[in-house]
C-alpha atoms as a PDB file:
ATOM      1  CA  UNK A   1     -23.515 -87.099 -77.363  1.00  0.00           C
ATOM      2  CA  UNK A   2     -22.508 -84.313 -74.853  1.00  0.00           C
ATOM      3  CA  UNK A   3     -21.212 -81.015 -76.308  1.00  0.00           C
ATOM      4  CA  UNK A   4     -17.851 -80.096 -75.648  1.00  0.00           C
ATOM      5  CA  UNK A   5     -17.241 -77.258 -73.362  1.00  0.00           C
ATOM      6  CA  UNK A   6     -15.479 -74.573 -75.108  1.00  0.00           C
ATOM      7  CA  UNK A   7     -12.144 -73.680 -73.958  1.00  0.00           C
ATOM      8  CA  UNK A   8     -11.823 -71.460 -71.508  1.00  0.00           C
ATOM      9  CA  UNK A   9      -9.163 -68.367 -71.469  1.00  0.00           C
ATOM     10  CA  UNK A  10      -6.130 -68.061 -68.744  1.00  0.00           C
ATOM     11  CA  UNK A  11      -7.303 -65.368 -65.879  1.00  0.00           C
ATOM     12  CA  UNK A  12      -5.808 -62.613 -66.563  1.00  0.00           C
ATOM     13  CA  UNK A  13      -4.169 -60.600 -64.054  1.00  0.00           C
ATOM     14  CA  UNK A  14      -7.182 -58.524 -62.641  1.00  0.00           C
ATOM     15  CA  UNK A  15      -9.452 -62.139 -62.458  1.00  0.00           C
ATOM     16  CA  UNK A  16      -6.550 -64.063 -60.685  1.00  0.00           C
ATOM     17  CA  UNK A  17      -7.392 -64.651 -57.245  1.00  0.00           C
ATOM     18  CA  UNK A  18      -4.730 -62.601 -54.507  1.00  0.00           C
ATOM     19  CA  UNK A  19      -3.526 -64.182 -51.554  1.00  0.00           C
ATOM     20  CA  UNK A  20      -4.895 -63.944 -48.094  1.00  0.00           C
ATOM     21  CA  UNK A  21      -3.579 -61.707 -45.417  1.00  0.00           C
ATOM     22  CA  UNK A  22      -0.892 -63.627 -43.896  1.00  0.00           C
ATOM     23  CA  UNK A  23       0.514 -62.717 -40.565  1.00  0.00           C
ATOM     24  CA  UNK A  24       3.384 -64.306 -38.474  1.00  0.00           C
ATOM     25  CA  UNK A  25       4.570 -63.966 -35.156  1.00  0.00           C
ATOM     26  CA  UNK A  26       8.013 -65.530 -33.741  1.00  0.00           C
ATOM     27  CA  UNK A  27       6.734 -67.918 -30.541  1.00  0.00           C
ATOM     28  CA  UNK A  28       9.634 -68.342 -29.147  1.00  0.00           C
ATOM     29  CA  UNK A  29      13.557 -67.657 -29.911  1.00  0.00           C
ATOM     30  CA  UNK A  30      16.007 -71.015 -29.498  1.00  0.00           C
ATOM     31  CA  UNK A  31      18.958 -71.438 -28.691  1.00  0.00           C
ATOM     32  CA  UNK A  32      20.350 -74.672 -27.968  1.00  0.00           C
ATOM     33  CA  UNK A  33      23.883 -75.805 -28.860  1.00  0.00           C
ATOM     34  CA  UNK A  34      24.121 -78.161 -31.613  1.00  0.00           C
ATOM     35  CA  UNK A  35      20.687 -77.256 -32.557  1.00  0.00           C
ATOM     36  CA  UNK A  36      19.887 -75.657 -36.336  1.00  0.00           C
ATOM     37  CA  UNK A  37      16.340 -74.628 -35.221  1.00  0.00           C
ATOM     38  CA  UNK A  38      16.569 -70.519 -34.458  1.00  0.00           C
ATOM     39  CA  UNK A  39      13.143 -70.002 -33.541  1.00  0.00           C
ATOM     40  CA  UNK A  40       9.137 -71.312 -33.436  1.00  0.00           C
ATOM     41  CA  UNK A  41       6.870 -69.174 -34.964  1.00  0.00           C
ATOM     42  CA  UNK A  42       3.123 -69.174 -35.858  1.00  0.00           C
ATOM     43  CA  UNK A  43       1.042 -67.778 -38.583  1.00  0.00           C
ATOM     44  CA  UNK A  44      -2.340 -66.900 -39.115  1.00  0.00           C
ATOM     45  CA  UNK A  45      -4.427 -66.644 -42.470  1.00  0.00           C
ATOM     46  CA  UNK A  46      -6.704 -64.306 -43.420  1.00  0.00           C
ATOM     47  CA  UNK A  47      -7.522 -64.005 -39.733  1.00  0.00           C
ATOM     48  CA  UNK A  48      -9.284 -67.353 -40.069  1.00  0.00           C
ATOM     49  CA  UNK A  49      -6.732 -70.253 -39.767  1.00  0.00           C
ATOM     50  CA  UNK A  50      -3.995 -70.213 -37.255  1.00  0.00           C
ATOM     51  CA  UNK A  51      -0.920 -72.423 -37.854  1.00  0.00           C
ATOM     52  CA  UNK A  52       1.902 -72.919 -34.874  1.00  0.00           C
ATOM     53  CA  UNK A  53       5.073 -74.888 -34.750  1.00  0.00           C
ATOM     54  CA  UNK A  54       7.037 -73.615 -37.937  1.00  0.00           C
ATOM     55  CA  UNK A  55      10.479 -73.712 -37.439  1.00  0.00           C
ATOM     56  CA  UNK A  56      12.932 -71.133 -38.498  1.00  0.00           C
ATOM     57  CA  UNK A  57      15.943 -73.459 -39.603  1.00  0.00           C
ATOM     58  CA  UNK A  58      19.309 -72.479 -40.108  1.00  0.00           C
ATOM     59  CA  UNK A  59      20.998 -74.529 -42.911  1.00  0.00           C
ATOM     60  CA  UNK A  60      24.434 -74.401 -44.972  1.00  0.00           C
ATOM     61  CA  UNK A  61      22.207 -73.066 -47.577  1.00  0.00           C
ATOM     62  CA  UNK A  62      21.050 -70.327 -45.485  1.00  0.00           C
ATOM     63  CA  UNK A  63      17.905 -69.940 -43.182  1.00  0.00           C
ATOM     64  CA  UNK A  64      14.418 -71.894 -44.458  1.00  0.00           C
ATOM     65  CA  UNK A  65      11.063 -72.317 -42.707  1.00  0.00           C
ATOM     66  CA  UNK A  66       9.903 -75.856 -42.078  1.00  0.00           C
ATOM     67  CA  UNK A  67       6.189 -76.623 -42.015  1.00  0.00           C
ATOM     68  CA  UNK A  68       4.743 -78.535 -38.493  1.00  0.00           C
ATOM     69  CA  UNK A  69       5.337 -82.310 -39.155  1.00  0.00           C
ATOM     70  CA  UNK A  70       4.694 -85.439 -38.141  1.00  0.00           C
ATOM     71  CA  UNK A  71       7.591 -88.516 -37.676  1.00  0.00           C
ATOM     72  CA  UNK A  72       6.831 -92.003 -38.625  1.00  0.00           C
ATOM     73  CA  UNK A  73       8.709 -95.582 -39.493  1.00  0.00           C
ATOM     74  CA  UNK A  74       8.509 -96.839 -42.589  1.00  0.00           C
ATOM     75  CA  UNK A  75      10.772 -99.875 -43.621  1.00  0.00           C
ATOM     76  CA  UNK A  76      12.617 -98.903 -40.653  1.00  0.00           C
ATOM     77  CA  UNK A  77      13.457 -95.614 -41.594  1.00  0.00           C
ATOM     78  CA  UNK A  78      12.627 -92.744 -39.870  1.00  0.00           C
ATOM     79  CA  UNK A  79      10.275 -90.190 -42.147  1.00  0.00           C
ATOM     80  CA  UNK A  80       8.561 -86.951 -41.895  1.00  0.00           C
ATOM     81  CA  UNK A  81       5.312 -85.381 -43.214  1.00  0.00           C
ATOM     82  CA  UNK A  82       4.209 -81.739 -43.821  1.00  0.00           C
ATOM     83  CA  UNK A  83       0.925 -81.474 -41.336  1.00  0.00           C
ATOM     84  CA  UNK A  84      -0.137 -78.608 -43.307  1.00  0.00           C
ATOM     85  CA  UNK A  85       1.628 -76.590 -46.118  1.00  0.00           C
ATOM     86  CA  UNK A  86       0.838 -74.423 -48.711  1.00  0.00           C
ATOM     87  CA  UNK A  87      -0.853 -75.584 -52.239  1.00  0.00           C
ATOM     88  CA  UNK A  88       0.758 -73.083 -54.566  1.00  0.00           C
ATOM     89  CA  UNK A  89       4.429 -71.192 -54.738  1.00  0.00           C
ATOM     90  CA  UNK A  90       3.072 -68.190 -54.207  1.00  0.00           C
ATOM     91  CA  UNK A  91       1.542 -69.067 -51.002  1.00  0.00           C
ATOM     92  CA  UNK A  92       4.927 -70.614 -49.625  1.00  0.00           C
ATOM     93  CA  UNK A  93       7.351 -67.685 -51.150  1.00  0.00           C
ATOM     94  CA  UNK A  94       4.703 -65.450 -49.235  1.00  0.00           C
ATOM     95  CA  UNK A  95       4.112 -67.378 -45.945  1.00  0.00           C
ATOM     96  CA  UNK A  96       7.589 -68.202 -45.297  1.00  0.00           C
ATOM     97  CA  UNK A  97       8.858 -64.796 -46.256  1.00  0.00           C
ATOM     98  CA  UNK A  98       6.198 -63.236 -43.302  1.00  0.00           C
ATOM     99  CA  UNK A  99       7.805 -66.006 -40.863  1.00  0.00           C
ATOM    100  CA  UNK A 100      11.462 -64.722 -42.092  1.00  0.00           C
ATOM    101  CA  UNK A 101      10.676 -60.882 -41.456  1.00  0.00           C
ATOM    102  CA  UNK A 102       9.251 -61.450 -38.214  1.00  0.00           C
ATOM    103  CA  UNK A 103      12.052 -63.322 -37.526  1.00  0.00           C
ATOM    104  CA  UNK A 104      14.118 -60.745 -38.610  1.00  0.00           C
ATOM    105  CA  UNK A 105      12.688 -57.992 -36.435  1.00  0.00           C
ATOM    106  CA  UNK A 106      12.384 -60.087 -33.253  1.00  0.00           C
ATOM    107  CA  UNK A 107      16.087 -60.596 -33.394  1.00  0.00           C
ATOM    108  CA  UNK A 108      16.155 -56.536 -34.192  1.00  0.00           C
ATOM    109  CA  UNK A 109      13.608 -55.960 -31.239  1.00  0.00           C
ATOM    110  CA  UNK A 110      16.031 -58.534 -28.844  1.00  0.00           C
ATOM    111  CA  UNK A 111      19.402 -56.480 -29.669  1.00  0.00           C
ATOM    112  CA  UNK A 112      17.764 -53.208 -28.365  1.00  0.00           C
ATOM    113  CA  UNK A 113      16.678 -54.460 -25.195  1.00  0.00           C
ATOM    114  CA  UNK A 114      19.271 -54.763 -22.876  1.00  0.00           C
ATOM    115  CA  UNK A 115      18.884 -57.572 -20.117  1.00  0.00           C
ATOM    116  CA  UNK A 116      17.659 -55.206 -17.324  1.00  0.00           C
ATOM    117  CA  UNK A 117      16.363 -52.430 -19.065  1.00  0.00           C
ATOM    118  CA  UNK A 118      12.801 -53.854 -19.392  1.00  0.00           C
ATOM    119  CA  UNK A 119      12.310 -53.358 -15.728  1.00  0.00           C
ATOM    120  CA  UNK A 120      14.084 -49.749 -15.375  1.00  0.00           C
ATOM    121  CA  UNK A 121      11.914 -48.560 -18.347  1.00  0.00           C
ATOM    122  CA  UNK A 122       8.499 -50.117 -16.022  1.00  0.00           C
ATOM    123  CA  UNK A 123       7.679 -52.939 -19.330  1.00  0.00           C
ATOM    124  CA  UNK A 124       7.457 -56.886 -18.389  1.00  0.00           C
ATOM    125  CA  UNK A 125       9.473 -58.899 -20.119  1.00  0.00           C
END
């Protein structure tokens, strides 16, 4: 007969894993009428996985990040499926709250430059 494994104790704070570095950048900013989508933004983790086309959405609820998906029929419905997404709450609160700030300061970043002001100052736009 096997022996039992003894039970084993919650991690405490110290042993519990942290999260990798997660960075974000806003791809591009949209604005299309009719359209809730406010920008396209990618993220990279831990500087060894890079994931593009989340979507900054803007919702009665407020705005949400949406994880790349794929479309598909099924009973002749259209449906949608995360491509990637994160495993734990943690992860998400932290990866979509990176693609929020950076959202955030790129809309900061576009109210101080003035169309025209790029090319007085000598920067490319």
């Amino acid at each position: 007969m096997p022996a039992k494994k003894p039970p084993q104790k919650p991690a405490s704070k110290k042993e519990q894993k942290s999260s990798p570095a997660i960075t974000a950048r806003i791809d591009r900013l949209v604005d299309y009428e009719g359209s809730n989508v406010r920008a396209i933004a990618s993220v990279n983790v831990a500087d060894a996985f890079a994931i593009h086309g989340l979507k900054v959405i803007d919702s009665e609820k407020g705005l949400f990040v949406s994880m790349p998906q794929s479309k598909y029929e099924k009973d002749g419905k259209t449906q949608y499926s995360d491509i990637c997404h994160p495993i734990t709450a943690e992860a998400r609160t932290e990866m979509f709250g990176t693609v929020l700030a950076a959202y955030e300061q790129k809309l900061q970043e576009d109210v101080q430059m003035e169309p025209g002001e790029a090319l007085e100052t000598g920067q490319a736009m």
